[in-house]
C-alpha atoms as a PDB file:
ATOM      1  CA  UNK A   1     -32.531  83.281 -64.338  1.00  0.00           C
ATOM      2  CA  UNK A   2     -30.355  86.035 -63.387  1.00  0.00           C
ATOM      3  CA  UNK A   3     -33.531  88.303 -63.327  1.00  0.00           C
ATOM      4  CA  UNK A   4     -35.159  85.629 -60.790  1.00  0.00           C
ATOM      5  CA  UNK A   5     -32.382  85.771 -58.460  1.00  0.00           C
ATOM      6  CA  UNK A   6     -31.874  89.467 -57.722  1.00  0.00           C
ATOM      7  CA  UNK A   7     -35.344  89.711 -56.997  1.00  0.00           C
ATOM      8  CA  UNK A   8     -35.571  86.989 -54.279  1.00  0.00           C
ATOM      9  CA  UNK A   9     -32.390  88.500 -52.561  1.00  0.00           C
ATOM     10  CA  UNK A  10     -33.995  91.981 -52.905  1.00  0.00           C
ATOM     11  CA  UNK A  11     -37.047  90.466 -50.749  1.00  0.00           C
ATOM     12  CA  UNK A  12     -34.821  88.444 -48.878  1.00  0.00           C
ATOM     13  CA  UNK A  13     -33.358  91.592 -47.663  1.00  0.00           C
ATOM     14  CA  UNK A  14     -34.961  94.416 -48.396  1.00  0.00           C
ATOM     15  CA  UNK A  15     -36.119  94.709 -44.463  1.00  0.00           C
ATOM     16  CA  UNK A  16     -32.098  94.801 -43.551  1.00  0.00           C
ATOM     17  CA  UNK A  17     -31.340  98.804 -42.818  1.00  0.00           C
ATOM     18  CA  UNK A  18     -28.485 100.457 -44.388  1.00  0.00           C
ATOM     19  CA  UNK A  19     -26.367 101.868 -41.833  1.00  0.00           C
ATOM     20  CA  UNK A  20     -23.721 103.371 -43.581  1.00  0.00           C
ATOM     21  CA  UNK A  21     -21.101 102.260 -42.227  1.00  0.00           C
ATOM     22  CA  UNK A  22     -17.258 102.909 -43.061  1.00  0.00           C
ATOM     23  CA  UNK A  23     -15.828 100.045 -44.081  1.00  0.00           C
ATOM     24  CA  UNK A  24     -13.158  98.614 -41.965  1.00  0.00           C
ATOM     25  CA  UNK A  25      -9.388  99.317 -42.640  1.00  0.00           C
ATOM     26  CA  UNK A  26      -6.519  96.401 -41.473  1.00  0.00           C
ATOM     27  CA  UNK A  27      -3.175  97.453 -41.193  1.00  0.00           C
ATOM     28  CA  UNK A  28      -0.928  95.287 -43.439  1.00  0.00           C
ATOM     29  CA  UNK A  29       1.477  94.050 -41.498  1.00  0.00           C
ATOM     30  CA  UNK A  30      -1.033  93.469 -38.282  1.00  0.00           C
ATOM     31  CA  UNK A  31       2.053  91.860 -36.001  1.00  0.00           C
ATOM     32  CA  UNK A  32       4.624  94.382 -36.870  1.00  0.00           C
ATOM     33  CA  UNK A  33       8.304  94.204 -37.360  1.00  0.00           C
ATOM     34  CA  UNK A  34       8.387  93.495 -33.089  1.00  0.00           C
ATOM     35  CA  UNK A  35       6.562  90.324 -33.415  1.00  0.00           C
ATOM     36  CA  UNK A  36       7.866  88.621 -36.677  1.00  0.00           C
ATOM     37  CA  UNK A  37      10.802  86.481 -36.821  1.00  0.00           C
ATOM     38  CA  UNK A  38       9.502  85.165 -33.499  1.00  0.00           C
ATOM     39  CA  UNK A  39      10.090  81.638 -32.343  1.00  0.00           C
ATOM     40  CA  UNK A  40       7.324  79.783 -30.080  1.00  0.00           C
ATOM     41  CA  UNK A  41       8.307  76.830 -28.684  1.00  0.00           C
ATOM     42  CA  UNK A  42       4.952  74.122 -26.612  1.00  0.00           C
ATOM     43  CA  UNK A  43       4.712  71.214 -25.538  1.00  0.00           C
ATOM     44  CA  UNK A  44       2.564  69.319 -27.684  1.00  0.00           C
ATOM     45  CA  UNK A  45      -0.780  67.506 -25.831  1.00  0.00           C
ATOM     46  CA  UNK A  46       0.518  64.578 -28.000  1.00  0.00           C
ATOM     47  CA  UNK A  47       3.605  63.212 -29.570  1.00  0.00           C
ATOM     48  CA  UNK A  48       3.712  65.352 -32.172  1.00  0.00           C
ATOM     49  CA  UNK A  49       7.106  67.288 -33.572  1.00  0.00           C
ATOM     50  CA  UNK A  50       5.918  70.281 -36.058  1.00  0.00           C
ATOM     51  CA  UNK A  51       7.730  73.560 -37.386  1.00  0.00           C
ATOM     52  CA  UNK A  52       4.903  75.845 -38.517  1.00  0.00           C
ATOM     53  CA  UNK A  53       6.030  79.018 -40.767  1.00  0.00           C
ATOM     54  CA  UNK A  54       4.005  82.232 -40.824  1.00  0.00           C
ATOM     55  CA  UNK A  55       4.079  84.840 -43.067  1.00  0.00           C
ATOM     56  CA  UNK A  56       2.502  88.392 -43.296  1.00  0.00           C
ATOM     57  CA  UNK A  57       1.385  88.663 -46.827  1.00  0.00           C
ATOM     58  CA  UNK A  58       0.455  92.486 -48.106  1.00  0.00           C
ATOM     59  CA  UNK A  59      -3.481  92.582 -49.811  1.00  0.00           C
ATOM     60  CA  UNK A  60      -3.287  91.359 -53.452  1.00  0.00           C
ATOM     61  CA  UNK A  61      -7.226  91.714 -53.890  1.00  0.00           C
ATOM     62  CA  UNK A  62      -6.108  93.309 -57.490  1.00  0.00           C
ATOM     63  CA  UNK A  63      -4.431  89.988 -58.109  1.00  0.00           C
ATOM     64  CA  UNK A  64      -7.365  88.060 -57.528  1.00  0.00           C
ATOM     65  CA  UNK A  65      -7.722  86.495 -61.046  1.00  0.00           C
ATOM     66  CA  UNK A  66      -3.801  86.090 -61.238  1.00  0.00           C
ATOM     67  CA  UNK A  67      -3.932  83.908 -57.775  1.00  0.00           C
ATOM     68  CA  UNK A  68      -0.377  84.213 -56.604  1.00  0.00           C
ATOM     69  CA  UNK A  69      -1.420  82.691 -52.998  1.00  0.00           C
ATOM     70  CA  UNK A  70      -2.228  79.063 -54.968  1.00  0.00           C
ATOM     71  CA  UNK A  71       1.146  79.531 -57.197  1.00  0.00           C
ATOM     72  CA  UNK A  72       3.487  79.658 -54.213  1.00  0.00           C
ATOM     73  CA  UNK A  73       1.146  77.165 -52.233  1.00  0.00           C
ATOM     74  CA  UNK A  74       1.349  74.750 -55.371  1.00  0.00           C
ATOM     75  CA  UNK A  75       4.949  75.079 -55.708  1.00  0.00           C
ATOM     76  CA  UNK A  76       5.962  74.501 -52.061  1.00  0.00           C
ATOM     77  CA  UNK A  77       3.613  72.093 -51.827  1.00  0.00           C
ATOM     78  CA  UNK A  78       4.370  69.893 -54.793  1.00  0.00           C
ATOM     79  CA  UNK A  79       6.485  66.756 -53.914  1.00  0.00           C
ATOM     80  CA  UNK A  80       7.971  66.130 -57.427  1.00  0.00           C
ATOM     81  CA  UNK A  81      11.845  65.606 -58.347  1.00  0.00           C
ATOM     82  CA  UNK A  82      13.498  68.485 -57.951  1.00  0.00           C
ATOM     83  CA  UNK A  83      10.558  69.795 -55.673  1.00  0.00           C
ATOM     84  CA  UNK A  84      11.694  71.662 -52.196  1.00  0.00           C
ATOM     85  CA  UNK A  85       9.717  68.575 -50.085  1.00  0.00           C
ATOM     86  CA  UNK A  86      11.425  65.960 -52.663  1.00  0.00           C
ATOM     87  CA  UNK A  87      15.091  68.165 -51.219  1.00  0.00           C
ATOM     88  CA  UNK A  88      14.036  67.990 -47.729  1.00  0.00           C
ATOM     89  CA  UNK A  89      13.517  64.257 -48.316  1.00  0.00           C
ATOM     90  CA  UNK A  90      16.698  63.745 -49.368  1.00  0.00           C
ATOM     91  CA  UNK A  91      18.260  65.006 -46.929  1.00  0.00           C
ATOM     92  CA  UNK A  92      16.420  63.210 -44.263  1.00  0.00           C
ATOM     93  CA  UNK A  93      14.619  66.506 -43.115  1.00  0.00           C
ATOM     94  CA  UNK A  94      11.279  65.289 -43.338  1.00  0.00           C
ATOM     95  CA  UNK A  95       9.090  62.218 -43.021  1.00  0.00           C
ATOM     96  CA  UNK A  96      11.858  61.322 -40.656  1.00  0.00           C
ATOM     97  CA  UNK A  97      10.947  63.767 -37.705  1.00  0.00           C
ATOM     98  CA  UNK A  98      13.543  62.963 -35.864  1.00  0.00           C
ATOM     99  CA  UNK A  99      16.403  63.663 -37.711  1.00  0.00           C
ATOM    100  CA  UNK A 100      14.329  67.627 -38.922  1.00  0.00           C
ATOM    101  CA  UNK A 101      13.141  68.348 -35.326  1.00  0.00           C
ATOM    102  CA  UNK A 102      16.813  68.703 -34.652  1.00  0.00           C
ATOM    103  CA  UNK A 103      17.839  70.815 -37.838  1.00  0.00           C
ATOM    104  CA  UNK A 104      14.866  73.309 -38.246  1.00  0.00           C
ATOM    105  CA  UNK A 105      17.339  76.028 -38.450  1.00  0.00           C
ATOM    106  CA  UNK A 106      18.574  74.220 -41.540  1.00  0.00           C
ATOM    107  CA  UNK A 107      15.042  73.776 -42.759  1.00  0.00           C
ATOM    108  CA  UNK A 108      14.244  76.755 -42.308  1.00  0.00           C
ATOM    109  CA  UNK A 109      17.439  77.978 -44.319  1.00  0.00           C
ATOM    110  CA  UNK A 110      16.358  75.667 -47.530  1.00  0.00           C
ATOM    111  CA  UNK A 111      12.864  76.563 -47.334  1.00  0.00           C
ATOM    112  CA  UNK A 112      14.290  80.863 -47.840  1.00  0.00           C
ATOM    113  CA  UNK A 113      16.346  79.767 -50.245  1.00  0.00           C
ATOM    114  CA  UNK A 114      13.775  78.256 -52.505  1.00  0.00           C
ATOM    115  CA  UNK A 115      12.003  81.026 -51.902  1.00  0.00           C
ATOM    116  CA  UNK A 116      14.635  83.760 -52.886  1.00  0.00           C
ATOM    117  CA  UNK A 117      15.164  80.862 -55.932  1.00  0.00           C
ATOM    118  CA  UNK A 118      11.785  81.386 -56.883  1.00  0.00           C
ATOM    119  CA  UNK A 119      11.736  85.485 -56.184  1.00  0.00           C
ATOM    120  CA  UNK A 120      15.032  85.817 -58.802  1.00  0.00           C
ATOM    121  CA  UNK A 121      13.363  83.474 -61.788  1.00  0.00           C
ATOM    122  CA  UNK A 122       9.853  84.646 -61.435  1.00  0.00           C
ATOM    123  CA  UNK A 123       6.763  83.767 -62.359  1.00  0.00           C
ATOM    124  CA  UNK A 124       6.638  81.064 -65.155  1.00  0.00           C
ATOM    125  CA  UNK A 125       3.063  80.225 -67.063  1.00  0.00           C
ATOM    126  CA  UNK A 126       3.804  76.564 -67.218  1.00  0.00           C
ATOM    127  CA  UNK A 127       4.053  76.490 -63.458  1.00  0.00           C
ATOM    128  CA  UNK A 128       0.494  78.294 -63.481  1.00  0.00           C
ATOM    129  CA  UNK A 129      -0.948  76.650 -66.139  1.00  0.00           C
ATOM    130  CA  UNK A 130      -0.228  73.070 -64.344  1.00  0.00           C
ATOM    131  CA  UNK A 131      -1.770  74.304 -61.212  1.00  0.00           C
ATOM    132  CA  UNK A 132      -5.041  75.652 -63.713  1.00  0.00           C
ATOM    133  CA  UNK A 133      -5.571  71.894 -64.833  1.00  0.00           C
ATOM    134  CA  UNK A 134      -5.128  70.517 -61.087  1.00  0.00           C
ATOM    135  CA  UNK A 135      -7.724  72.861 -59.865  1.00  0.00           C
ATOM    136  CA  UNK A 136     -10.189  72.461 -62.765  1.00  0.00           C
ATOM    137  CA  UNK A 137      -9.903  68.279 -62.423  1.00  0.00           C
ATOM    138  CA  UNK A 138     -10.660  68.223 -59.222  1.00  0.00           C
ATOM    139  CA  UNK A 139     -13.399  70.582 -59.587  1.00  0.00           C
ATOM    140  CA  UNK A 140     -14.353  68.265 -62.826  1.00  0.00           C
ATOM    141  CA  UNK A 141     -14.243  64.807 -60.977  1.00  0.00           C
ATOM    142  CA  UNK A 142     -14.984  65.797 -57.396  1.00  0.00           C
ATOM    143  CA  UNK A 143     -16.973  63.497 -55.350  1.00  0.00           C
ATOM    144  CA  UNK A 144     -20.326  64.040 -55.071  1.00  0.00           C
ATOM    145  CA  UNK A 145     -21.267  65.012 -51.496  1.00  0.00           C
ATOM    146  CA  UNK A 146     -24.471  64.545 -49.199  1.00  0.00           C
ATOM    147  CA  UNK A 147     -27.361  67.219 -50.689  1.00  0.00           C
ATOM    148  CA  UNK A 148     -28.228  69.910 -48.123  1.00  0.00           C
ATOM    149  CA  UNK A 149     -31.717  70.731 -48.531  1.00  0.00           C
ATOM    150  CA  UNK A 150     -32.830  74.486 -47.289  1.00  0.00           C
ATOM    151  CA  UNK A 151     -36.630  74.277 -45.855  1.00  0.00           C
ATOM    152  CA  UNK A 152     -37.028  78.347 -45.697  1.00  0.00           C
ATOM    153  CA  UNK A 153     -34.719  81.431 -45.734  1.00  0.00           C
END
C-alpha cells in the first residue's frame, strides 16, 4: 500500500540531513547566441558519414503531461509517405550517404522547412493521439526483461 511505502522511504532516509540548499538555476539557452549555428566538422575513428542537429530547447516542465518533446520526435522521426525521412528518401538524401554527405546544406534546408511547416499548422490531436497508442503498445507488449533482484537497501 501507499501507506507501506512512505514509511519504508521515511526509514530509508530519515538519517539523510536536510541541508537546505537553494536549488540550482540553468540558464536557458546554456551555449548562447555565440555558439549556436556552429558547424563541427571530425574525422570519424570509423567509416562513418553523420550530420547531427542540436537544438537549445527552453524548459517546458509545465508541459509535462502535453509532451511536446515526443510530438516533434514522433513526427521527424516517422518514415511514412509524405513523412520528412520518406522526402529525404526520395531525393536520395539519405540511406544513400553518399549522395547526403555532399548536400547537408540542402538537408539541412528541408529539415527547417518541415519544421517552419509544422510551426504554421500547429499542433493537431490526431498526430498526438497516434503517438498515445504507439507509446501505450509498446508499453502493453514489451518484452519481458531479466528480473533484478535487490538483496538490501
Amino acid at each position: 500500500s501507499l501507506d507501506e511505502l512512505q514509511s519504508f522511504v521515511i526509514k530509508s532516509f530519515k538519517e539523510v540531513q536536510n541541508k537546505k540548499l537553494k536549488k540550482s538555476k540553468y540558464p536557458s539557452d546554456p551555449y548562447g547566441e555565440s555558439k549556436r549555428k556552429t558547424i563541427c566538422y571530425h574525422v570519424p575513428v570509423n567509416e562513418s558519414r553523420q550530420l547531427t542537429i542540436n537544438w537549445v530547447i527552453p524548459n517546458h516542465r509545465e508541459l509535462y503531461y502535453c509532451k511536446p518533446e515526443s510530438y516533434l520526435s514522433h513526427l521527424i522521426g516517422h518514415q511514412g509517405d509524405g513523412s520528412l525521412s520518406s522526402y529525404l528518401k526520395t531525393l536520395r538524401l539519405t540511406i544513400e550517404l553518399i549522395a547526403g554527405e555532399n548536400q547537408w546544406e540542402r538537408v539541412l534546408y528541408i529539415v527547417y522547412q518541415y519544421l517552419a511547416m509544422l510551426r504554421k499548422e500547429g499542433p493537431k490531436e490526431w498526430i498526438f493521439n497516434e503517438g498515445k497508442n504507439i507509446n501505450q503498445m509498446e508499453f502493453q507488449f514489451e518484452e519481458k526483461g531479466q528480473s533484478r533482484y535487490i538483496d538490501q537497501v
